[in-house]
Each structure stands twice: as C-alpha cells, then as structure tokens.
PDB file of N, CA and C in Angstrom:
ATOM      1  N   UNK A   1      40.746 152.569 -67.156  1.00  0.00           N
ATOM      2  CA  UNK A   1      40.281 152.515 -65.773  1.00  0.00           C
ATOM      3  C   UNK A   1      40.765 151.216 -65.146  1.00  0.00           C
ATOM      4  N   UNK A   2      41.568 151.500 -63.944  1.00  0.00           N
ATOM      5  CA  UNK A   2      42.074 150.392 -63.358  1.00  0.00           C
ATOM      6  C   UNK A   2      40.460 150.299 -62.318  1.00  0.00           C
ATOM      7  N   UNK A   3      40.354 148.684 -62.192  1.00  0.00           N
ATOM      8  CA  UNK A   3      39.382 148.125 -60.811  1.00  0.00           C
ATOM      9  C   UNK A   3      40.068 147.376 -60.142  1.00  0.00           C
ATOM     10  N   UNK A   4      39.816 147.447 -58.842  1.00  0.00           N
ATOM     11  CA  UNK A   4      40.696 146.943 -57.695  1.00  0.00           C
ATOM     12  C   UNK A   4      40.786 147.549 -56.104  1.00  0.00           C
ATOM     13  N   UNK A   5      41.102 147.347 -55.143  1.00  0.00           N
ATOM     14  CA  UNK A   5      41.007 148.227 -54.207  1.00  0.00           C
ATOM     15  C   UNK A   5      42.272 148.862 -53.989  1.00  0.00           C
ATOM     16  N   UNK A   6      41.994 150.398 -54.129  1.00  0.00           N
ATOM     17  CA  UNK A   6      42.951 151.381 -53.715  1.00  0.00           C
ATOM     18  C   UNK A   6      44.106 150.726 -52.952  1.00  0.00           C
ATOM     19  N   UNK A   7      45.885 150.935 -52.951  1.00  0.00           N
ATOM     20  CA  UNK A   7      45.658 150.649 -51.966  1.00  0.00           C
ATOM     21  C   UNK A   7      46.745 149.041 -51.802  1.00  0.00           C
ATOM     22  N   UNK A   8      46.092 148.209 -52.403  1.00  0.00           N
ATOM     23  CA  UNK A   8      46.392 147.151 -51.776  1.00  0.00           C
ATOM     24  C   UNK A   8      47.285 145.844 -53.250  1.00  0.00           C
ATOM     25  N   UNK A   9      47.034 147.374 -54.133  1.00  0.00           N
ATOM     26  CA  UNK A   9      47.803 146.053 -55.414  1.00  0.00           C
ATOM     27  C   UNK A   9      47.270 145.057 -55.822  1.00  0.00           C
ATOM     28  N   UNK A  10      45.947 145.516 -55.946  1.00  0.00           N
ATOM     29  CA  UNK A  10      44.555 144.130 -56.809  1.00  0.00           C
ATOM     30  C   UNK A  10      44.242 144.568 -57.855  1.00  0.00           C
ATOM     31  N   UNK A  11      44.511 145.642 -58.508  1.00  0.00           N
ATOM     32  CA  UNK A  11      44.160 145.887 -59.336  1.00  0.00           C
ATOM     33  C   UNK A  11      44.098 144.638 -60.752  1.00  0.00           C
ATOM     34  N   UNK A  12      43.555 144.190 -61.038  1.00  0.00           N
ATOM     35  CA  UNK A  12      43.844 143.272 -62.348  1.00  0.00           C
ATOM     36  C   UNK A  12      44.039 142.228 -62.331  1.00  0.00           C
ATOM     37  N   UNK A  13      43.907 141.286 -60.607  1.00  0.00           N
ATOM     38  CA  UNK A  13      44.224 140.239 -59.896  1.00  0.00           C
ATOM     39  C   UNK A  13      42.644 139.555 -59.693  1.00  0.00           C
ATOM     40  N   UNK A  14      42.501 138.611 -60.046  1.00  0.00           N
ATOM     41  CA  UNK A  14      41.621 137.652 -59.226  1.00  0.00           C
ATOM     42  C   UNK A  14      41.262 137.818 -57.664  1.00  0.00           C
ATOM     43  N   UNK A  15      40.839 138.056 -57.133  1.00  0.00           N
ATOM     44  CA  UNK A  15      40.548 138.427 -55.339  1.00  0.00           C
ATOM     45  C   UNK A  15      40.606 136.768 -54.876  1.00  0.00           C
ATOM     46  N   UNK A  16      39.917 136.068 -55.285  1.00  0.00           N
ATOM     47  CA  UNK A  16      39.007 134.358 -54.860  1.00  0.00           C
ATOM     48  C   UNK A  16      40.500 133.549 -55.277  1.00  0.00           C
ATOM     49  N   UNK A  17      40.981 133.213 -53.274  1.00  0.00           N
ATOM     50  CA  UNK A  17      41.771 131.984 -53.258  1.00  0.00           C
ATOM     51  C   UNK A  17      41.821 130.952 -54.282  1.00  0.00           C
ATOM     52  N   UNK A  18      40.658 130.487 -54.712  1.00  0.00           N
ATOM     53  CA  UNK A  18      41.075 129.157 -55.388  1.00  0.00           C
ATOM     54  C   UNK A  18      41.389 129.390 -56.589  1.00  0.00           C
ATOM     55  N   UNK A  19      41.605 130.918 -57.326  1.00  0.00           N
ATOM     56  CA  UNK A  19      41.886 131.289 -58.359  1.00  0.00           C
ATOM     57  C   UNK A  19      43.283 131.527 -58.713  1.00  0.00           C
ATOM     58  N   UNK A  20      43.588 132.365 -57.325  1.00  0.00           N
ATOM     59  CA  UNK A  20      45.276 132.806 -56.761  1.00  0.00           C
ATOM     60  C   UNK A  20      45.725 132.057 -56.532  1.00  0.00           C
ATOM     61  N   UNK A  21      45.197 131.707 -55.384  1.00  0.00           N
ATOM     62  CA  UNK A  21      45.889 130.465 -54.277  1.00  0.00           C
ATOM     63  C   UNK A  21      47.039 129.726 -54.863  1.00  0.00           C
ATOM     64  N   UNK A  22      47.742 128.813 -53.558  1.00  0.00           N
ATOM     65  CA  UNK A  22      48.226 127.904 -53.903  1.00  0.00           C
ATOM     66  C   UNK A  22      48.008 126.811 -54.766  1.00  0.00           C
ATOM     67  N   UNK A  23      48.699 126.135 -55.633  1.00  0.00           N
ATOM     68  CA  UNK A  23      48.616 124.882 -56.464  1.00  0.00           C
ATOM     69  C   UNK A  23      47.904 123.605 -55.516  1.00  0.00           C
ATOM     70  N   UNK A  24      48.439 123.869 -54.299  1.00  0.00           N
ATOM     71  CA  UNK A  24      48.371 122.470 -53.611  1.00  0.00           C
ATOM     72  C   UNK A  24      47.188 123.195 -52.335  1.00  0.00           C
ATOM     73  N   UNK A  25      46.557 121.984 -51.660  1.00  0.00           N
ATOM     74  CA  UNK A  25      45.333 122.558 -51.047  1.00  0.00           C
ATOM     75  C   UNK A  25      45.997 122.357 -49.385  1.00  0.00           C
ATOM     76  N   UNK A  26      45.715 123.409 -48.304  1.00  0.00           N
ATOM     77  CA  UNK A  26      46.557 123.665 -47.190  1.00  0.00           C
ATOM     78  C   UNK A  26      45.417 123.148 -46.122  1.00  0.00           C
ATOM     79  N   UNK A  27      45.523 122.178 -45.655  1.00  0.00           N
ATOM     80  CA  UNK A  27      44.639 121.851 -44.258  1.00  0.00           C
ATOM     81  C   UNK A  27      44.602 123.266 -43.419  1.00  0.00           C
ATOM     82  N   UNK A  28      43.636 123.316 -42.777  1.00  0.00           N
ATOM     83  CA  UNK A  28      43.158 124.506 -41.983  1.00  0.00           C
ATOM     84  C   UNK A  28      44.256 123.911 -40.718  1.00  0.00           C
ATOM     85  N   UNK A  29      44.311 124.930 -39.949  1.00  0.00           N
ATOM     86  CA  UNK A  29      45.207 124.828 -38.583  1.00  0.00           C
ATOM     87  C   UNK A  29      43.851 124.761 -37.576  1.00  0.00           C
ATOM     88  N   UNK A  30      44.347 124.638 -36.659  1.00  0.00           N
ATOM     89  CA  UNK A  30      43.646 124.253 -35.182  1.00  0.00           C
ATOM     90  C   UNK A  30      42.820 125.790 -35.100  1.00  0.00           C
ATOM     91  N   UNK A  31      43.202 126.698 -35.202  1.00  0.00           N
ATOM     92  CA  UNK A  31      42.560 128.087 -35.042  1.00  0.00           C
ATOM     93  C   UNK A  31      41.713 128.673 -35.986  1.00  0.00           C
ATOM     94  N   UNK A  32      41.561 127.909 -37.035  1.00  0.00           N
ATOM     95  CA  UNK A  32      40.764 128.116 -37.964  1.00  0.00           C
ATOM     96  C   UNK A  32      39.561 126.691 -38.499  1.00  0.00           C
ATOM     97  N   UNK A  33      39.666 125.823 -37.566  1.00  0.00           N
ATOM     98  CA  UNK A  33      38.515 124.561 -37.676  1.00  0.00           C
ATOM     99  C   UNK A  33      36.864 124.950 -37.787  1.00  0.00           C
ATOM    100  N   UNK A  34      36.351 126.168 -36.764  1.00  0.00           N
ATOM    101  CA  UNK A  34      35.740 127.005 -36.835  1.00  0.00           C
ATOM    102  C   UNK A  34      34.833 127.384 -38.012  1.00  0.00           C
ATOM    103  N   UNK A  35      36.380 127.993 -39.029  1.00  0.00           N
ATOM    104  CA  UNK A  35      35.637 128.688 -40.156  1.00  0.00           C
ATOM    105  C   UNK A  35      35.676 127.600 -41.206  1.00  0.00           C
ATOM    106  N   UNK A  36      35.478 126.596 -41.376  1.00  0.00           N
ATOM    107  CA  UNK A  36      35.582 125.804 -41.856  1.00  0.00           C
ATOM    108  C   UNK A  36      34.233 126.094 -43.104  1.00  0.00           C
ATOM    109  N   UNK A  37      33.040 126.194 -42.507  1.00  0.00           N
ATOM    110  CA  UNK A  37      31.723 126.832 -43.155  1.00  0.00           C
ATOM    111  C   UNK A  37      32.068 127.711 -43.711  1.00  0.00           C
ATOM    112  N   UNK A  38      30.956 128.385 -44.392  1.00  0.00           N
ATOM    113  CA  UNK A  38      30.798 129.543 -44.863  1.00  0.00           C
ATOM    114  C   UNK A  38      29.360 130.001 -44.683  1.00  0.00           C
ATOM    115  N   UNK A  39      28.625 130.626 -44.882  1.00  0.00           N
ATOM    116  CA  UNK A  39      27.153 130.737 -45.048  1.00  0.00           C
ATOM    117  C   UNK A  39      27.008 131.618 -46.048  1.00  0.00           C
ATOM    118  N   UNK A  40      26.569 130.609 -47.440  1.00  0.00           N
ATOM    119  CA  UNK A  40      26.411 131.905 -48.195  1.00  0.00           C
ATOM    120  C   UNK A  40      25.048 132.727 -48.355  1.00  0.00           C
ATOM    121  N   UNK A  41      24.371 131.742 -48.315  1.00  0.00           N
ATOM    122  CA  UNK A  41      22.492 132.455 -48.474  1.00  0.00           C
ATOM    123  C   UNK A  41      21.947 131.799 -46.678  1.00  0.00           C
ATOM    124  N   UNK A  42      21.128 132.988 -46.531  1.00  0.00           N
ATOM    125  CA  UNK A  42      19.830 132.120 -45.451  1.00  0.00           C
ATOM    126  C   UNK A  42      18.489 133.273 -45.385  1.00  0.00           C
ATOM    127  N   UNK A  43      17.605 132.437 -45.358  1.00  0.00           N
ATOM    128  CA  UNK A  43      16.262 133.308 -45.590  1.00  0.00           C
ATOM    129  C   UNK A  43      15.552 132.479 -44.377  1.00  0.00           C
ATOM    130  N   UNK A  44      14.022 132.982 -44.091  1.00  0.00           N
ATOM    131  CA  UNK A  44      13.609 132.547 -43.004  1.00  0.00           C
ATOM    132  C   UNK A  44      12.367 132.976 -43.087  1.00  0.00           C
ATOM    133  N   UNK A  45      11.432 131.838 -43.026  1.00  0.00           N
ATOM    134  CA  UNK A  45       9.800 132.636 -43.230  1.00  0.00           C
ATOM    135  C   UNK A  45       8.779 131.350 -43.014  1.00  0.00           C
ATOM    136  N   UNK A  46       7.656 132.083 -42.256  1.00  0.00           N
ATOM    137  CA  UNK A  46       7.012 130.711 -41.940  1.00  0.00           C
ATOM    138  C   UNK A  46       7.277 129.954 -40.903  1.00  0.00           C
ATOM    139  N   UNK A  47       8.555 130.126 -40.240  1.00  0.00           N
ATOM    140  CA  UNK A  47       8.800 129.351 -38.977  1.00  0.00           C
ATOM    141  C   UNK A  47      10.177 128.479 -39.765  1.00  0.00           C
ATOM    142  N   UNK A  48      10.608 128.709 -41.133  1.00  0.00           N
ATOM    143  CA  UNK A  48      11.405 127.687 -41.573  1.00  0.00           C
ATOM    144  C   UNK A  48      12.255 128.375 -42.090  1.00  0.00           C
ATOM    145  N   UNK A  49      13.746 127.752 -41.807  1.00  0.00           N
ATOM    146  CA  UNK A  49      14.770 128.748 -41.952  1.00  0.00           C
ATOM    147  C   UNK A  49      16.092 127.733 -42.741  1.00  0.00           C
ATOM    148  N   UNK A  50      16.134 128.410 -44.003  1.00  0.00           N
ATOM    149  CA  UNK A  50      16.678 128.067 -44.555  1.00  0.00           C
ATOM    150  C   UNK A  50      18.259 128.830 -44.992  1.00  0.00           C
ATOM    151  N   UNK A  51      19.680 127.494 -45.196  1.00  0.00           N
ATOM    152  CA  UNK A  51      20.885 127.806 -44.992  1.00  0.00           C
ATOM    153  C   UNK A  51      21.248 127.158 -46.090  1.00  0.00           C
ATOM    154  N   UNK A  52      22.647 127.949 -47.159  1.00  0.00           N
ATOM    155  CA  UNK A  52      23.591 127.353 -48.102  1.00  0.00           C
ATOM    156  C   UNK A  52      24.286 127.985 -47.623  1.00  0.00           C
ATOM    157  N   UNK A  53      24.961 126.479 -47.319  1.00  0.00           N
ATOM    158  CA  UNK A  53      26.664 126.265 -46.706  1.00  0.00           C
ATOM    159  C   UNK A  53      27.469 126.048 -47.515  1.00  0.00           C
ATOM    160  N   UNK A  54      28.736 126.138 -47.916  1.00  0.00           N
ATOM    161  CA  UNK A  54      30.017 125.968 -48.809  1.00  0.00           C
ATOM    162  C   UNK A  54      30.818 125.581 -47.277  1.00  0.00           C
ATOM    163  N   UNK A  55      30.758 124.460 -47.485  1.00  0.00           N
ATOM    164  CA  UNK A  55      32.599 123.678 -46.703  1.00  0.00           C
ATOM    165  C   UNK A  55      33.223 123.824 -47.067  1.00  0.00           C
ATOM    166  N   UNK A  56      34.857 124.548 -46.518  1.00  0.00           N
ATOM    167  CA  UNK A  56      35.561 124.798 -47.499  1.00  0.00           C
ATOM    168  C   UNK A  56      36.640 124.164 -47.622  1.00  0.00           C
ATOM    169  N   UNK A  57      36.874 122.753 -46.690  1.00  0.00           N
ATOM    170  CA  UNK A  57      37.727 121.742 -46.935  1.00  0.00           C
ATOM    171  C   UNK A  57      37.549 120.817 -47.882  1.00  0.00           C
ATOM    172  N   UNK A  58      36.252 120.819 -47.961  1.00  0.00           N
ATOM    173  CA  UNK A  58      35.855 119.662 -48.749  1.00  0.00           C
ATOM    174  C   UNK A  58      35.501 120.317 -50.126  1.00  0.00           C
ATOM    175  N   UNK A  59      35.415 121.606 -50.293  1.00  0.00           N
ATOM    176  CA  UNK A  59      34.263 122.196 -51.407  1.00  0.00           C
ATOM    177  C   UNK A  59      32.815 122.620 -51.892  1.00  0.00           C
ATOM    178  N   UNK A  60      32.331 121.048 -50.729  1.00  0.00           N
ATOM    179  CA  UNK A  60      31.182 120.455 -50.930  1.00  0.00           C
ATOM    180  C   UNK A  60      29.882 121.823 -50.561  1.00  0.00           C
ATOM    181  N   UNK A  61      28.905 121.899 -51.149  1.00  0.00           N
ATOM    182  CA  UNK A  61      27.928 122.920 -51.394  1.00  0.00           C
ATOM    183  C   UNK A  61      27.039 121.947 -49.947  1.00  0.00           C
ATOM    184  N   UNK A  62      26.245 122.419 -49.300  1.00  0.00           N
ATOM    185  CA  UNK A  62      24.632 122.009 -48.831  1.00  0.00           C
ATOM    186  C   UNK A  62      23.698 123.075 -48.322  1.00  0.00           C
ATOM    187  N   UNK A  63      22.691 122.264 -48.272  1.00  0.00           N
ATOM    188  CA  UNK A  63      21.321 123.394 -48.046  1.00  0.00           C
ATOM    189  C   UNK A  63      20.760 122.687 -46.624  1.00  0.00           C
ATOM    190  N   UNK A  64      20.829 123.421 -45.283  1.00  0.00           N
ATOM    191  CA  UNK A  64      20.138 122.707 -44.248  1.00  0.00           C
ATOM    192  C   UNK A  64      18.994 123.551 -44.366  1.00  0.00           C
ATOM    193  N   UNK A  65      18.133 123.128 -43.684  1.00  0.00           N
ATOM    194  CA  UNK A  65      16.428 123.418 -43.331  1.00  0.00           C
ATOM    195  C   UNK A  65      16.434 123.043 -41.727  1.00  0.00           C
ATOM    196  N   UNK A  66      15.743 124.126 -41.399  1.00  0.00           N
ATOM    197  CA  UNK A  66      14.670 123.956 -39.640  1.00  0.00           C
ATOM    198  C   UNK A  66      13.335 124.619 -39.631  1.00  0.00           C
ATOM    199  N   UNK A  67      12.605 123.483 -39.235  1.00  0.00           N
ATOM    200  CA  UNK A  67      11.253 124.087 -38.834  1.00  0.00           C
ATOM    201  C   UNK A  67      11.057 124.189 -37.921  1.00  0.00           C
ATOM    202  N   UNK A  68      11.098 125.104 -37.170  1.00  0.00           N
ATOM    203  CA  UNK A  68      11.047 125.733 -35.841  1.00  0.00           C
ATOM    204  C   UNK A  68       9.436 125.405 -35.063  1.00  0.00           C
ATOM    205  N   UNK A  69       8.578 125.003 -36.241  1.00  0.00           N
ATOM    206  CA  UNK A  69       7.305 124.901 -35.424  1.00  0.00           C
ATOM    207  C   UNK A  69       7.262 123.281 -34.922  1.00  0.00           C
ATOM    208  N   UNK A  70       8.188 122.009 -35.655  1.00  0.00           N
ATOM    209  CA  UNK A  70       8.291 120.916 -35.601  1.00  0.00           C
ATOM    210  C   UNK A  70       9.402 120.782 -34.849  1.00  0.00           C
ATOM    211  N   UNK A  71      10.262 121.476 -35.037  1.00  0.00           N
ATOM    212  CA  UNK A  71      11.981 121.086 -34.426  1.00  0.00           C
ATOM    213  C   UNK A  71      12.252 120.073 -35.954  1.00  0.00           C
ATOM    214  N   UNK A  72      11.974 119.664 -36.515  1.00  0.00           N
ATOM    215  CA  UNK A  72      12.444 118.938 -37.806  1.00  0.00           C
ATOM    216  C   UNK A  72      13.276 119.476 -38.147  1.00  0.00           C
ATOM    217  N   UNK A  73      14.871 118.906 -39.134  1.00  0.00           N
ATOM    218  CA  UNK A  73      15.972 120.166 -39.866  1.00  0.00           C
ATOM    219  C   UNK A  73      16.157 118.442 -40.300  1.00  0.00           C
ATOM    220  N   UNK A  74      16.349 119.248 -41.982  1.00  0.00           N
ATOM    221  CA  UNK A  74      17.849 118.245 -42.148  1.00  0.00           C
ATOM    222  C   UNK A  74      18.730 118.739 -43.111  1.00  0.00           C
ATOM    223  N   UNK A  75      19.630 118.260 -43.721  1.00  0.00           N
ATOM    224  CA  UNK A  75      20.840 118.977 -44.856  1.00  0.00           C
ATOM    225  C   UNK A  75      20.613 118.201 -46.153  1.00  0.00           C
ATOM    226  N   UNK A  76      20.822 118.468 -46.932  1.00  0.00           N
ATOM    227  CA  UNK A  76      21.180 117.902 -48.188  1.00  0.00           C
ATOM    228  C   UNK A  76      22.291 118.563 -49.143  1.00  0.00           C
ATOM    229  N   UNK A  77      22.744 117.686 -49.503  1.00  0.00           N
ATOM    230  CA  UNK A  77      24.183 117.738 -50.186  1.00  0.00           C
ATOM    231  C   UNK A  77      24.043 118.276 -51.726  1.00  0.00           C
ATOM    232  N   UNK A  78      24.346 119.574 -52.084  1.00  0.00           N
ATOM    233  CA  UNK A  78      23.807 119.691 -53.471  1.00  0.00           C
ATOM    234  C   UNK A  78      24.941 120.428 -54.543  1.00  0.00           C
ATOM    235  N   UNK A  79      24.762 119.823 -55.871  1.00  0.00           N
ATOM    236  CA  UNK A  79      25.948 120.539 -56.603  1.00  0.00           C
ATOM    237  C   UNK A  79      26.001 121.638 -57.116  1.00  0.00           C
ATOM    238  N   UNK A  80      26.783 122.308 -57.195  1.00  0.00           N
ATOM    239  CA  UNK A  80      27.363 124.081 -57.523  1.00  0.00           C
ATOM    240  C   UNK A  80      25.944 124.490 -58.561  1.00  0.00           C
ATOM    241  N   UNK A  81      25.957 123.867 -59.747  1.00  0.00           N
ATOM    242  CA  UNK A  81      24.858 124.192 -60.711  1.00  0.00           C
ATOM    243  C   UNK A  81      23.499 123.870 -60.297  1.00  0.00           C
ATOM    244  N   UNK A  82      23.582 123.475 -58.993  1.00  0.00           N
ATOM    245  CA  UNK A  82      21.762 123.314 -58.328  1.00  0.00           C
ATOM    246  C   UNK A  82      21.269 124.142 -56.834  1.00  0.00           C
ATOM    247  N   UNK A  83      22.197 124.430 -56.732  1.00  0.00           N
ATOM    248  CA  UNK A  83      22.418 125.336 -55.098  1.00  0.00           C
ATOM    249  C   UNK A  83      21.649 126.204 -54.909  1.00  0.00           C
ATOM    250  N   UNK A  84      21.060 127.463 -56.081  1.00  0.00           N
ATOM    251  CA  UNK A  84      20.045 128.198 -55.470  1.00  0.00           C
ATOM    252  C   UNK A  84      18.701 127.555 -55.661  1.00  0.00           C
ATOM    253  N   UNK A  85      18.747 126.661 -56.771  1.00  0.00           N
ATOM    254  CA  UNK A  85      17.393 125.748 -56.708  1.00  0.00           C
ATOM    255  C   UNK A  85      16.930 125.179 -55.538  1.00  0.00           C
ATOM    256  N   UNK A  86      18.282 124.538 -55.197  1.00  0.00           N
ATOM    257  CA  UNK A  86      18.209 123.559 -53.581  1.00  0.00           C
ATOM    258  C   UNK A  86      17.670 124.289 -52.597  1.00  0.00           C
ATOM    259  N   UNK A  87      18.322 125.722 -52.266  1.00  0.00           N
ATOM    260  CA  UNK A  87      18.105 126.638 -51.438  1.00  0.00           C
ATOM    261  C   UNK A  87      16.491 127.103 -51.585  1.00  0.00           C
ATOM    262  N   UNK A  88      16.381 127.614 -53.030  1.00  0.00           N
ATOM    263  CA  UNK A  88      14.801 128.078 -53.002  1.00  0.00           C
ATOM    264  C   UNK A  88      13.379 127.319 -52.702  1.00  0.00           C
ATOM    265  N   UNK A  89      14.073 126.120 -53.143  1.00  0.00           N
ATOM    266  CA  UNK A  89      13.103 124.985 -52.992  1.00  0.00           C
ATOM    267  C   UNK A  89      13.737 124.125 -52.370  1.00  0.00           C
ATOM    268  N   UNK A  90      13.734 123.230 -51.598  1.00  0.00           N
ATOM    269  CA  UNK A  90      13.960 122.256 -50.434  1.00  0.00           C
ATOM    270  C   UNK A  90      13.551 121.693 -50.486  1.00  0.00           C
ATOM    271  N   UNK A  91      12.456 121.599 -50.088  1.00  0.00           N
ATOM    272  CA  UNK A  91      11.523 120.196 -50.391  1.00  0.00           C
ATOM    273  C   UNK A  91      11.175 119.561 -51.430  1.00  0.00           C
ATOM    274  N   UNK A  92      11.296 120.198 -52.312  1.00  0.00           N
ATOM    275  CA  UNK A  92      10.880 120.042 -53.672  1.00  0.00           C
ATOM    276  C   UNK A  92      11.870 119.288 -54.482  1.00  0.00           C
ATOM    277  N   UNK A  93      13.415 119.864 -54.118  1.00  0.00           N
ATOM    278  CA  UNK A  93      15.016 119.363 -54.251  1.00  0.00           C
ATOM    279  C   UNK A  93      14.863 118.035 -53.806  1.00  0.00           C
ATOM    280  N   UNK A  94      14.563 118.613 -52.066  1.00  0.00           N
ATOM    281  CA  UNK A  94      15.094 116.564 -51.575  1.00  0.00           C
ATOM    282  C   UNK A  94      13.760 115.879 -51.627  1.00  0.00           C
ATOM    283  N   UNK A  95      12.587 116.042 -52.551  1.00  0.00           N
ATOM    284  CA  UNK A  95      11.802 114.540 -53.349  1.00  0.00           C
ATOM    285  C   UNK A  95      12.355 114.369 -54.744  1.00  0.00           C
ATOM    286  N   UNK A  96      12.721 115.208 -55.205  1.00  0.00           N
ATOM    287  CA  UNK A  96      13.434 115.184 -56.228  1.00  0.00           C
ATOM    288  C   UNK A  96      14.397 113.746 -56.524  1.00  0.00           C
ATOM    289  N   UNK A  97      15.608 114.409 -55.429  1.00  0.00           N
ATOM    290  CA  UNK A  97      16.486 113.623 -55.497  1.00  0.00           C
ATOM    291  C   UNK A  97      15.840 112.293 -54.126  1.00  0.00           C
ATOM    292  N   UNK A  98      14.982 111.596 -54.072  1.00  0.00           N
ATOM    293  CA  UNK A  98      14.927 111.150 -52.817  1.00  0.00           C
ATOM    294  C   UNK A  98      15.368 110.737 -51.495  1.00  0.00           C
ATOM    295  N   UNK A  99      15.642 112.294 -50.846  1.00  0.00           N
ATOM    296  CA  UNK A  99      15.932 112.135 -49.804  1.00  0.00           C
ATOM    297  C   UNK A  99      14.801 112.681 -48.646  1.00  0.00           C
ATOM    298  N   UNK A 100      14.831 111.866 -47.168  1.00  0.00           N
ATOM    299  CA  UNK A 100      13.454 111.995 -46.359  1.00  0.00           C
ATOM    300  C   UNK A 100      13.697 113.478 -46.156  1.00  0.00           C
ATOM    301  N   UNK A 101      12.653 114.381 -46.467  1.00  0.00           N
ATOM    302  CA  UNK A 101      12.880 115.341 -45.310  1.00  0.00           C
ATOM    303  C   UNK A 101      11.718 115.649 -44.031  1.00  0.00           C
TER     304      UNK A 101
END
C-alpha cells in the first residue's frame, strides 16, 4: 500500500518543508511577511483565550494569553518539548519559569 496524495507524487516523501526543503533557510519575500505565524492550537473559555504560535523565521514556539474581562495578554516564549504544557497551563508555565503574567 502506497500513502500519499493521489495525484501529486508524495507518495513515500516527507510532506514538512524542513524535512524536504532546502539545505539553506530562504527569507520570506515582501508578500509573504504576513504568514510569517502560524497558529497551531487556540482554545477559549472563561473570557481567556489562549494561542500557540510557531514563527516560522525564527522557529521559535510561543503561547500568548488575553483576558478579555481585564484586557491583560501577554506571550511567553516556550520550547518544542513544553508547548502543549505552556498552552494548557499558562499561568502555571509563566510562574514556573518567572515570568509576570
């Protein structure tokens, strides 16, 4: 059994750029500054709405927070092996690591 999409000659290929991709890393162009983010998770409950972002110039993982009943938000910067922790827990993450939130 081949997996892959019909079609398009993936069969047996990696899909994820940084697997394929080029050797060398390509600055985004002017028309793509935009997508620079990603959003991979966001949930929302309570008035507080929570985001994991992947930058994808930099690599860099973060988790922002807004409390909509305060206007309060802030981000924290978190690594690949802590990201859904960061995400599930927030507050809990940034006393952790001490940062104000």
């Amino acid at each position: 059994m081949r997996i892959g999409f019909p079609g398009t000659g993936t069969a047996g290929r990696h899909l994820r750029p940084e697997v394929d991709g080029p050797a060398h890393e390509v600055p985004p162009g002017p028309d793509m500054m935009d997508q620079d983010t990603a959003e991979l998770a966001y949930r929302r409950g309570a008035g507080i709405e929570v985001t994991l972002l992947w930058h994808r110039t930099t690599g860099e993982l973060t988790v922002s927070v807004t409390d909509a009943a305060s206007g309060a938000s802030f981000e924290l910067p978190v690594a690949a092996d802590e990201a859904l922790t960061a995400f599930h827990h927030p507050y809990a993450y940034a006393a952790i690591k001490g940062v104000a939130s």
